[in-house]
C-alpha atoms as a PDB file:
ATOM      1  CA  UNK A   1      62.222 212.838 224.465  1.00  0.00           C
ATOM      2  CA  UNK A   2      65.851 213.987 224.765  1.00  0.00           C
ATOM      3  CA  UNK A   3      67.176 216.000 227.460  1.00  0.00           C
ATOM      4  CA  UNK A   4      69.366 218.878 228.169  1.00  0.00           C
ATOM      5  CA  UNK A   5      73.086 217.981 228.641  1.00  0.00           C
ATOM      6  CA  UNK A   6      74.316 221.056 229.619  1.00  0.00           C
ATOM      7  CA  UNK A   7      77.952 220.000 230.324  1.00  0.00           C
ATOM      8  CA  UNK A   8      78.037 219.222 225.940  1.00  0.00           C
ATOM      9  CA  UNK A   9      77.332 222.937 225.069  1.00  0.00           C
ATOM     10  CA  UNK A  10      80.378 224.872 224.594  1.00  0.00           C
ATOM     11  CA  UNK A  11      78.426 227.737 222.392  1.00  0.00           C
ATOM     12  CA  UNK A  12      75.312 229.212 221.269  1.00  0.00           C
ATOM     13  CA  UNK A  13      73.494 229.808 218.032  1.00  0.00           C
ATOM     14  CA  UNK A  14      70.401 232.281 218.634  1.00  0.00           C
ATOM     15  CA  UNK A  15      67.662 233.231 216.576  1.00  0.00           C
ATOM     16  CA  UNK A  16      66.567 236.918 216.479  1.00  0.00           C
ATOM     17  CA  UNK A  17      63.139 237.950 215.328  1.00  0.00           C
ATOM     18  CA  UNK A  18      60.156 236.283 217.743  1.00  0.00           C
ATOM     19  CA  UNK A  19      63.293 235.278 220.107  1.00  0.00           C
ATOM     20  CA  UNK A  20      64.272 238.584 221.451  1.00  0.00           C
ATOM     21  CA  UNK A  21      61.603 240.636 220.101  1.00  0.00           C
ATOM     22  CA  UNK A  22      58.251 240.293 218.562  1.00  0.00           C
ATOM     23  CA  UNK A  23      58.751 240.981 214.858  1.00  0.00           C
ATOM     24  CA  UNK A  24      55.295 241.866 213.437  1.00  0.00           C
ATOM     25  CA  UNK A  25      54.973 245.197 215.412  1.00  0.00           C
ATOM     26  CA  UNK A  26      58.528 245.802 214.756  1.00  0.00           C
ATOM     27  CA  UNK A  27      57.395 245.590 210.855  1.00  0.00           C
ATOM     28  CA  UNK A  28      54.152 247.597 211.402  1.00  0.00           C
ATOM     29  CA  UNK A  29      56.222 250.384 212.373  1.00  0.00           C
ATOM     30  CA  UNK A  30      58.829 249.971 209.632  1.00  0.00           C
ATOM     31  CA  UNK A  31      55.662 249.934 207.445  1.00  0.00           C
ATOM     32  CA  UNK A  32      54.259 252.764 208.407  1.00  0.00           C
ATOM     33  CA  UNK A  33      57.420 254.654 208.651  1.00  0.00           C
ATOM     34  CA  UNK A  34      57.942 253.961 204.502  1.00  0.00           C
ATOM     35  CA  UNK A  35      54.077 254.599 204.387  1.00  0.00           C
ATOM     36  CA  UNK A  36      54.790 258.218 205.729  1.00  0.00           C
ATOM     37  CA  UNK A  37      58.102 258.739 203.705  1.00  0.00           C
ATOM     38  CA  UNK A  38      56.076 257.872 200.464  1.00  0.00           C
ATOM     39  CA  UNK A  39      53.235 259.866 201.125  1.00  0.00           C
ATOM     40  CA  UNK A  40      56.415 263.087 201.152  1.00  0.00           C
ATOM     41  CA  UNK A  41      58.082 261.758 198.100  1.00  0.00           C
ATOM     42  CA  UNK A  42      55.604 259.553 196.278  1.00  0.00           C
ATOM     43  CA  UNK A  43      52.562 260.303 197.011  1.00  0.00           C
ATOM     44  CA  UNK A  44      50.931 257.647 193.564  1.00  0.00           C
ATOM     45  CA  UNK A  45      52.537 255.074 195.638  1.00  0.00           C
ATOM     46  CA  UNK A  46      51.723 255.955 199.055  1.00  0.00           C
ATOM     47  CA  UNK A  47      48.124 255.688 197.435  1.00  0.00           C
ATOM     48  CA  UNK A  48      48.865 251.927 195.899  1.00  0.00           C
ATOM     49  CA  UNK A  49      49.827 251.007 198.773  1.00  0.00           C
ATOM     50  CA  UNK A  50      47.200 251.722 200.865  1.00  0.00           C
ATOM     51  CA  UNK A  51      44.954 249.941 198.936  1.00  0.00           C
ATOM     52  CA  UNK A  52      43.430 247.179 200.423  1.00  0.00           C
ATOM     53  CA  UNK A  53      45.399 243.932 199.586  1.00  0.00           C
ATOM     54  CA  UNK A  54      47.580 246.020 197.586  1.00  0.00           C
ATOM     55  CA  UNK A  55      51.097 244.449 199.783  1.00  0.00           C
ATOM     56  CA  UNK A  56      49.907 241.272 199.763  1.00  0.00           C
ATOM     57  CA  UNK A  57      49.099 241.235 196.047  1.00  0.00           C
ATOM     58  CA  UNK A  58      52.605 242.527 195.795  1.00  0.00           C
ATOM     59  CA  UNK A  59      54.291 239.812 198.235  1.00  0.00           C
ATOM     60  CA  UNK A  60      52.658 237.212 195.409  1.00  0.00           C
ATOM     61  CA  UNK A  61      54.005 238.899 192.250  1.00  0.00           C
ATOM     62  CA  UNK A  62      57.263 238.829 193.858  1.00  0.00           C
ATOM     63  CA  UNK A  63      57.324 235.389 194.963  1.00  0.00           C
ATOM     64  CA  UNK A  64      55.810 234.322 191.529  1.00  0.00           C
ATOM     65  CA  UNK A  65      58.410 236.575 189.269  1.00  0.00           C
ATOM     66  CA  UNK A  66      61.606 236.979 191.749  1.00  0.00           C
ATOM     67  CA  UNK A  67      62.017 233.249 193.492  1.00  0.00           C
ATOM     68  CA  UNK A  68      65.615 234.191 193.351  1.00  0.00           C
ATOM     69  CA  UNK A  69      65.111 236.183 196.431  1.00  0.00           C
ATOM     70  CA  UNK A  70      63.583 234.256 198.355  1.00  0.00           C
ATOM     71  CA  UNK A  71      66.394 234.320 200.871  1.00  0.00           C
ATOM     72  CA  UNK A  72      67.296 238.041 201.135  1.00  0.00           C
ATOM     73  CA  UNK A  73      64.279 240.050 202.801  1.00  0.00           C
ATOM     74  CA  UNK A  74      66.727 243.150 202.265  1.00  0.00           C
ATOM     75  CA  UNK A  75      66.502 242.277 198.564  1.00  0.00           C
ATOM     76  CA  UNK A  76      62.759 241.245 198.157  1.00  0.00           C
ATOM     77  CA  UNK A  77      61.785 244.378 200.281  1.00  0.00           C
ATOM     78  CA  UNK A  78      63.786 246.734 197.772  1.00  0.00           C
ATOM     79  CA  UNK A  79      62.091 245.367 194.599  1.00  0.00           C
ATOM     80  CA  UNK A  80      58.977 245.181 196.326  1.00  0.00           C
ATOM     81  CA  UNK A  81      59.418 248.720 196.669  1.00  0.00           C
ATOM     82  CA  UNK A  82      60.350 249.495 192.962  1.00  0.00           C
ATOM     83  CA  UNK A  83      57.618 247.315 192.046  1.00  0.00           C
ATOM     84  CA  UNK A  84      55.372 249.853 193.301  1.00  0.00           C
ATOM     85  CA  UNK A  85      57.127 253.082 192.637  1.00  0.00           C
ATOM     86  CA  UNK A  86      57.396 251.742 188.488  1.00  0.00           C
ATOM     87  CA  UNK A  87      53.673 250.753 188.392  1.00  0.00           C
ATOM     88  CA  UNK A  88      52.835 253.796 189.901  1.00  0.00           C
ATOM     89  CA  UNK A  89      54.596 255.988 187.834  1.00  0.00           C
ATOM     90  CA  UNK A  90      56.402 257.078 190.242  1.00  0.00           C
ATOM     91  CA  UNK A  91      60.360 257.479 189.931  1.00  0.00           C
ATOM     92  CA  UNK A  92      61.965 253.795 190.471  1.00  0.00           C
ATOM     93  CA  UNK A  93      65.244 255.395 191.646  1.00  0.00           C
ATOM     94  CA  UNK A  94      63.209 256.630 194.691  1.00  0.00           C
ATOM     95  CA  UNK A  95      63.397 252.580 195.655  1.00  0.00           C
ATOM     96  CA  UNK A  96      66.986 252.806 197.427  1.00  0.00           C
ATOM     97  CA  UNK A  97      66.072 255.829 199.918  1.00  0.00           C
ATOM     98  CA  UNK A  98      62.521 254.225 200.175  1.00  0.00           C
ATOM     99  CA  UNK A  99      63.976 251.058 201.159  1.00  0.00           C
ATOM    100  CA  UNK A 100      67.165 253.128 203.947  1.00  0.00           C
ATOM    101  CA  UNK A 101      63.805 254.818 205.472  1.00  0.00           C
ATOM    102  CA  UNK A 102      61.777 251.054 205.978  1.00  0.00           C
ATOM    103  CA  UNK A 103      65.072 249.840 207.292  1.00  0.00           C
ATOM    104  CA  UNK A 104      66.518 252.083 209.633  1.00  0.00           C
ATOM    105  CA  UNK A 105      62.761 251.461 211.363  1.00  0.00           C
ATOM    106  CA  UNK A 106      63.195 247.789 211.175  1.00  0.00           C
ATOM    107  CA  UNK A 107      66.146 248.399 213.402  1.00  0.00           C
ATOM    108  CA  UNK A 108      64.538 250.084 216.366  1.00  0.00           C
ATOM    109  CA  UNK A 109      63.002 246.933 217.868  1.00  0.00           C
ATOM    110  CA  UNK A 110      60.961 247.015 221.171  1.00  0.00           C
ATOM    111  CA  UNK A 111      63.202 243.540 223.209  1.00  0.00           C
ATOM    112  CA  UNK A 112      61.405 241.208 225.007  1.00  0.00           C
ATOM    113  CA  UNK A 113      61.585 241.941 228.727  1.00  0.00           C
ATOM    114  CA  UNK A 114      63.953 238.901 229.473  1.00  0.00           C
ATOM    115  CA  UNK A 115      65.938 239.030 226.126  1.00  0.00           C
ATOM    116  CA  UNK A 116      69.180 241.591 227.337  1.00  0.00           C
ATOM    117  CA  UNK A 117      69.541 240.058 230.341  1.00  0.00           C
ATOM    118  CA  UNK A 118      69.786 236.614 228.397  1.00  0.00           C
ATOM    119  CA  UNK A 119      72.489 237.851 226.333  1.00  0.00           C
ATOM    120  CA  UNK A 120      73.963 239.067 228.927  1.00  0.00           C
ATOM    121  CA  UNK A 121      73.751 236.104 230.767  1.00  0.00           C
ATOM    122  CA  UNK A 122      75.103 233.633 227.798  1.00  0.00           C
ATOM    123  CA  UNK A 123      77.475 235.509 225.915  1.00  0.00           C
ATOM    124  CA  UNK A 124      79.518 236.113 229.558  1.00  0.00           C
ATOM    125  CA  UNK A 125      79.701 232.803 229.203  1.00  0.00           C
ATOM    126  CA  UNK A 126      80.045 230.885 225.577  1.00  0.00           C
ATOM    127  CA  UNK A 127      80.550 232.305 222.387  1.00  0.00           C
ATOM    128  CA  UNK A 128      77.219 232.913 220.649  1.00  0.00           C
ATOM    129  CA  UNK A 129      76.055 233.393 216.785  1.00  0.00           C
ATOM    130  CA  UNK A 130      73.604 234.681 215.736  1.00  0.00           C
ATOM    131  CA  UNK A 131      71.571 232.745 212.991  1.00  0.00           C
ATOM    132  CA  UNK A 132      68.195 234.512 211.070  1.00  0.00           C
ATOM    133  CA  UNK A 133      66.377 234.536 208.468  1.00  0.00           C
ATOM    134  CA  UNK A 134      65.650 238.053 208.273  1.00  0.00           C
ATOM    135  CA  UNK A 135      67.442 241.583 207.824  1.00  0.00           C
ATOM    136  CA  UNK A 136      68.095 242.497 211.456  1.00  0.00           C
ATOM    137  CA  UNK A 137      71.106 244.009 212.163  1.00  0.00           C
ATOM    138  CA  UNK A 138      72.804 243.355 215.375  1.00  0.00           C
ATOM    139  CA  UNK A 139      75.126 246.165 215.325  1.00  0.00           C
ATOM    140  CA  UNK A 140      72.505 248.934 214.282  1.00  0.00           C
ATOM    141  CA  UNK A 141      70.083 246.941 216.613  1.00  0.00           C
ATOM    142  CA  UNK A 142      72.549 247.701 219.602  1.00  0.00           C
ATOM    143  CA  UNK A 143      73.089 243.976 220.639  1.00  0.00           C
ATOM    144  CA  UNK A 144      76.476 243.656 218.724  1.00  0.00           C
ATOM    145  CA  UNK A 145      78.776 243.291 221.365  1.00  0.00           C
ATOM    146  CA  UNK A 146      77.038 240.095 222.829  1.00  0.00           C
ATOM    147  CA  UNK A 147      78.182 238.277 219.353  1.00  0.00           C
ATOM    148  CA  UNK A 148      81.072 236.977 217.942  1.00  0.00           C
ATOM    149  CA  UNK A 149      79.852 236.338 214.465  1.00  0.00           C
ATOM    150  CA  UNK A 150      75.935 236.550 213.130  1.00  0.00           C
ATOM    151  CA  UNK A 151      74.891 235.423 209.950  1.00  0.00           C
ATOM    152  CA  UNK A 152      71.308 235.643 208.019  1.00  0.00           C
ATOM    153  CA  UNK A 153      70.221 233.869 205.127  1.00  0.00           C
ATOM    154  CA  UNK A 154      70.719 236.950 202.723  1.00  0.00           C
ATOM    155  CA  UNK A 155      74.597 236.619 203.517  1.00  0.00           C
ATOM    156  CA  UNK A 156      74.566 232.661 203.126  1.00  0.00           C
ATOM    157  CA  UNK A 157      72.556 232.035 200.336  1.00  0.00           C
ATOM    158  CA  UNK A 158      70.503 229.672 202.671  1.00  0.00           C
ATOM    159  CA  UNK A 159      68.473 229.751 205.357  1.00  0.00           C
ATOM    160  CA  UNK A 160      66.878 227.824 208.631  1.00  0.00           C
ATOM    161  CA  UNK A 161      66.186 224.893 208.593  1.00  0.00           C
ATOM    162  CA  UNK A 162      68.826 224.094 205.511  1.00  0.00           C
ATOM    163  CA  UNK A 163      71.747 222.416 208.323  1.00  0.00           C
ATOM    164  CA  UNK A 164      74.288 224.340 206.168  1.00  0.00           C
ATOM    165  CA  UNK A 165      73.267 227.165 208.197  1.00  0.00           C
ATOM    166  CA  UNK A 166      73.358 225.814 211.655  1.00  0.00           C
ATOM    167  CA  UNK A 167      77.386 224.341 210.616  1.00  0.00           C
ATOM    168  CA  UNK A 168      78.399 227.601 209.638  1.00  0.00           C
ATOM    169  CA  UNK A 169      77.540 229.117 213.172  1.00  0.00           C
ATOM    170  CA  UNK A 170      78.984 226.430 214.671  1.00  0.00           C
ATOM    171  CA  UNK A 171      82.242 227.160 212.377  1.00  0.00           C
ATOM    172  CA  UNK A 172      82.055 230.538 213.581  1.00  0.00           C
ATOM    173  CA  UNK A 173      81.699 229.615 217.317  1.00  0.00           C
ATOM    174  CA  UNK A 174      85.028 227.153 216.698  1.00  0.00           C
ATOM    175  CA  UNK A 175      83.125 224.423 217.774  1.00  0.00           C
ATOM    176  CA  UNK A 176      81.507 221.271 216.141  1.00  0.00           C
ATOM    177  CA  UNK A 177      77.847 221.167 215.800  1.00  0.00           C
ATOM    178  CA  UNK A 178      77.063 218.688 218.784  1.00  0.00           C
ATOM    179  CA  UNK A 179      78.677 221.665 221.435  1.00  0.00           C
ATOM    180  CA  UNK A 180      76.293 223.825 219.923  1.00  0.00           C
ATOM    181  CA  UNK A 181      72.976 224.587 221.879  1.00  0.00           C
ATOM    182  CA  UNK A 182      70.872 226.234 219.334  1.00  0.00           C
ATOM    183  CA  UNK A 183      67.514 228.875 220.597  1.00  0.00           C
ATOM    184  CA  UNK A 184      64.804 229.966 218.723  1.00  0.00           C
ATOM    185  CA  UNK A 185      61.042 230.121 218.660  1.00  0.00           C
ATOM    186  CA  UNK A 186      60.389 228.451 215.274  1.00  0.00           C
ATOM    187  CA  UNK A 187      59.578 224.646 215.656  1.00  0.00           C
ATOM    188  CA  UNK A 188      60.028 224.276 212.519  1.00  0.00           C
ATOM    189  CA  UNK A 189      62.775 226.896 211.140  1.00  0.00           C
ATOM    190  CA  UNK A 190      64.445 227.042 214.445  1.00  0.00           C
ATOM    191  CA  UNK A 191      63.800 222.916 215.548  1.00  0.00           C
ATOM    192  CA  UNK A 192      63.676 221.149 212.937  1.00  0.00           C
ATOM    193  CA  UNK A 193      67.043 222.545 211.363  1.00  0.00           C
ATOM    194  CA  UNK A 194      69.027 222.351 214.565  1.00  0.00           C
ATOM    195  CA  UNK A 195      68.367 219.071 215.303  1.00  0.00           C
ATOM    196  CA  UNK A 196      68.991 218.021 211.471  1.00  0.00           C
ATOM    197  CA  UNK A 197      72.685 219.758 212.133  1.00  0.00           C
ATOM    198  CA  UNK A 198      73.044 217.433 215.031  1.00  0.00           C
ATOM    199  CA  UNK A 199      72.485 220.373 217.927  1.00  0.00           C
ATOM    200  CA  UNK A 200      71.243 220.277 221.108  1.00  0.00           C
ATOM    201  CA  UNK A 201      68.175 222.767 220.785  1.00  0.00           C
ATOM    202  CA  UNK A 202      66.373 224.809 223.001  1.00  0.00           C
ATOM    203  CA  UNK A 203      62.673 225.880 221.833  1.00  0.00           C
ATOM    204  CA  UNK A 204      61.532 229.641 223.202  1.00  0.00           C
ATOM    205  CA  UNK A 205      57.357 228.827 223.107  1.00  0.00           C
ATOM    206  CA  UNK A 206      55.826 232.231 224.883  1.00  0.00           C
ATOM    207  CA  UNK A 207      52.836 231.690 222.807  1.00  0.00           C
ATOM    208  CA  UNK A 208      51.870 227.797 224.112  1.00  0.00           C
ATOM    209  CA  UNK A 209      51.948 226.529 220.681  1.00  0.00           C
ATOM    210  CA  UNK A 210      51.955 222.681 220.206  1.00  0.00           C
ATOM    211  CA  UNK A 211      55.542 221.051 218.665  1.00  0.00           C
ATOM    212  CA  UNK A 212      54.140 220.013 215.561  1.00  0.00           C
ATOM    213  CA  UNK A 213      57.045 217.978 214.524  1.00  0.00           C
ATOM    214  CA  UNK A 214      56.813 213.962 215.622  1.00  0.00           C
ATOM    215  CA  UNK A 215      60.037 212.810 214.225  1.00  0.00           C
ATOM    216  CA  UNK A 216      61.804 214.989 216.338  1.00  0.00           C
ATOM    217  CA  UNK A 217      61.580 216.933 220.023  1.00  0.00           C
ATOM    218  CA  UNK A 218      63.288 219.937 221.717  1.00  0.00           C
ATOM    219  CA  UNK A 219      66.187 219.173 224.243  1.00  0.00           C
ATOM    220  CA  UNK A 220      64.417 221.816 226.268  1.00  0.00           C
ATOM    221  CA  UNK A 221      61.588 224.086 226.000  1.00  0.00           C
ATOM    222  CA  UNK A 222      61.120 227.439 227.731  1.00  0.00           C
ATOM    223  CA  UNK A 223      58.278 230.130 228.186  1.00  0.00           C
ATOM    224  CA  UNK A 224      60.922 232.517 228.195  1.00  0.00           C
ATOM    225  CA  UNK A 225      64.405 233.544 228.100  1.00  0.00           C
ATOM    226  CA  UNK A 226      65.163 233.742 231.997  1.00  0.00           C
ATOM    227  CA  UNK A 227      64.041 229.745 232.782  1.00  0.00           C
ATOM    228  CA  UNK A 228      67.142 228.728 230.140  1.00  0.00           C
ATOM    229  CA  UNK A 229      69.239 230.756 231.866  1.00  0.00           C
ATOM    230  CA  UNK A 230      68.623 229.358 234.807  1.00  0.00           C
ATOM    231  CA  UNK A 231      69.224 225.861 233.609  1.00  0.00           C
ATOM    232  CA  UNK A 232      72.166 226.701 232.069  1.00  0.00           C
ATOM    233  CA  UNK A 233      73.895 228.429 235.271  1.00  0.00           C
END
């Protein structure tokens, strides 16, 4: 199993979502936030929706008819959206203030009791990046400051674990990839895709899950936020 050299990491890529905050309530309440905007403005849809199965039925027709945006939750949310309001009969161009409402909720996250003292912590002292998948926004999140650059797969074109992604926040970071200590949650996602861009990487487990991964290992692995930091002082 490798091992933490701390004296190699001269910057940090850091996931978001599940890392800093837990992201399905955070989407529960953009949900229902949209649910209650529709129910104003669209009232057909608001019904659809509510329909048992109805968003997962939708999630399938959009991964089955829309593969091209796989990448861009911002994206797949919208047209999810317009899906809805069209087969509902409701008007379509109600799919862009629809979507600012959803959002502007998924903004207002609830942080992980560790997670701002973390970023204080490690952007006082390396440059950090940070790397999703999703549509969080750090700036409208109020975290910006603690980053010098943050990319998501919408803005790339790829996402974790594709290494392309890891490179270009080491790029950002003005670092190569080996000074890079990369953080995240997802063994896979997070893992998997640091290691493949040749990073040091530092898995956040708070649930106890199992590293499912044999061909590779975590440098380190944390319950929480506050243990890395303390390594890393």
């Amino acid at each position: 199993m490798p091992l933490l050299d701390v004296s190699r990491i001269r910057a940090i890529t850091l996931d978001l979502d599940d890392t800093l905050w837990p992201i399905w309530p955070t989407i529960a309440r953009a949900e229902a936030s949209l649910q209650t905007w529709l129910a104003r403005h669209a009232p057909a849809t608001a019904a659809a929706c509510a329909a048992p199965g109805a968003l997962r039925e939708v999630r399938l027709h959009m991964n089955t008819h829309r593969p091209d945006l796989a990448h861009d939750m911002s994206a797949l949310r919208r047209e999810s959206i317009r899906f809805m309001l069209t087969r509902s009969g409701d008007d379509p161009g109600l799919a862009e203030p629809a979507f600012e409402v959803f959002f502007d909720a998924r903004q207002r996250v609830e942080f992980f009791d560790d997670a701002l003292p973390a970023l204080e912590f490690l952007s006082s002292r390396f440059p950090v990046v940070a790397l999703s998948n999703g549509n969080a926004d750090v700036q409208r999140v109020g975290i910006g400051r603690h980053f010098c650059a943050a990319f998501s797969s919408s803005t790339l074109g790829v996402g974790k674990p594709d290494p392309r992604m890891f490179h270009v926040g080491a790029r950002a970071a003005g670092v190569p990839s080996d000074a890079v200590l990369h953080i995240g949650d997802d063994a896979h996602l997070d893992g998997v895709g640091a290691l493949n861009a040749g990073m040091q990487m530092a898995w956040v487990n708070r649930a106890g899950h199992v590293w499912e991964s044999p061909a590779y290992a975590p440098h380190v692995t944390v319950a929480e936020l506050r243990s890395l930091c303390e390594l890393l002082a």
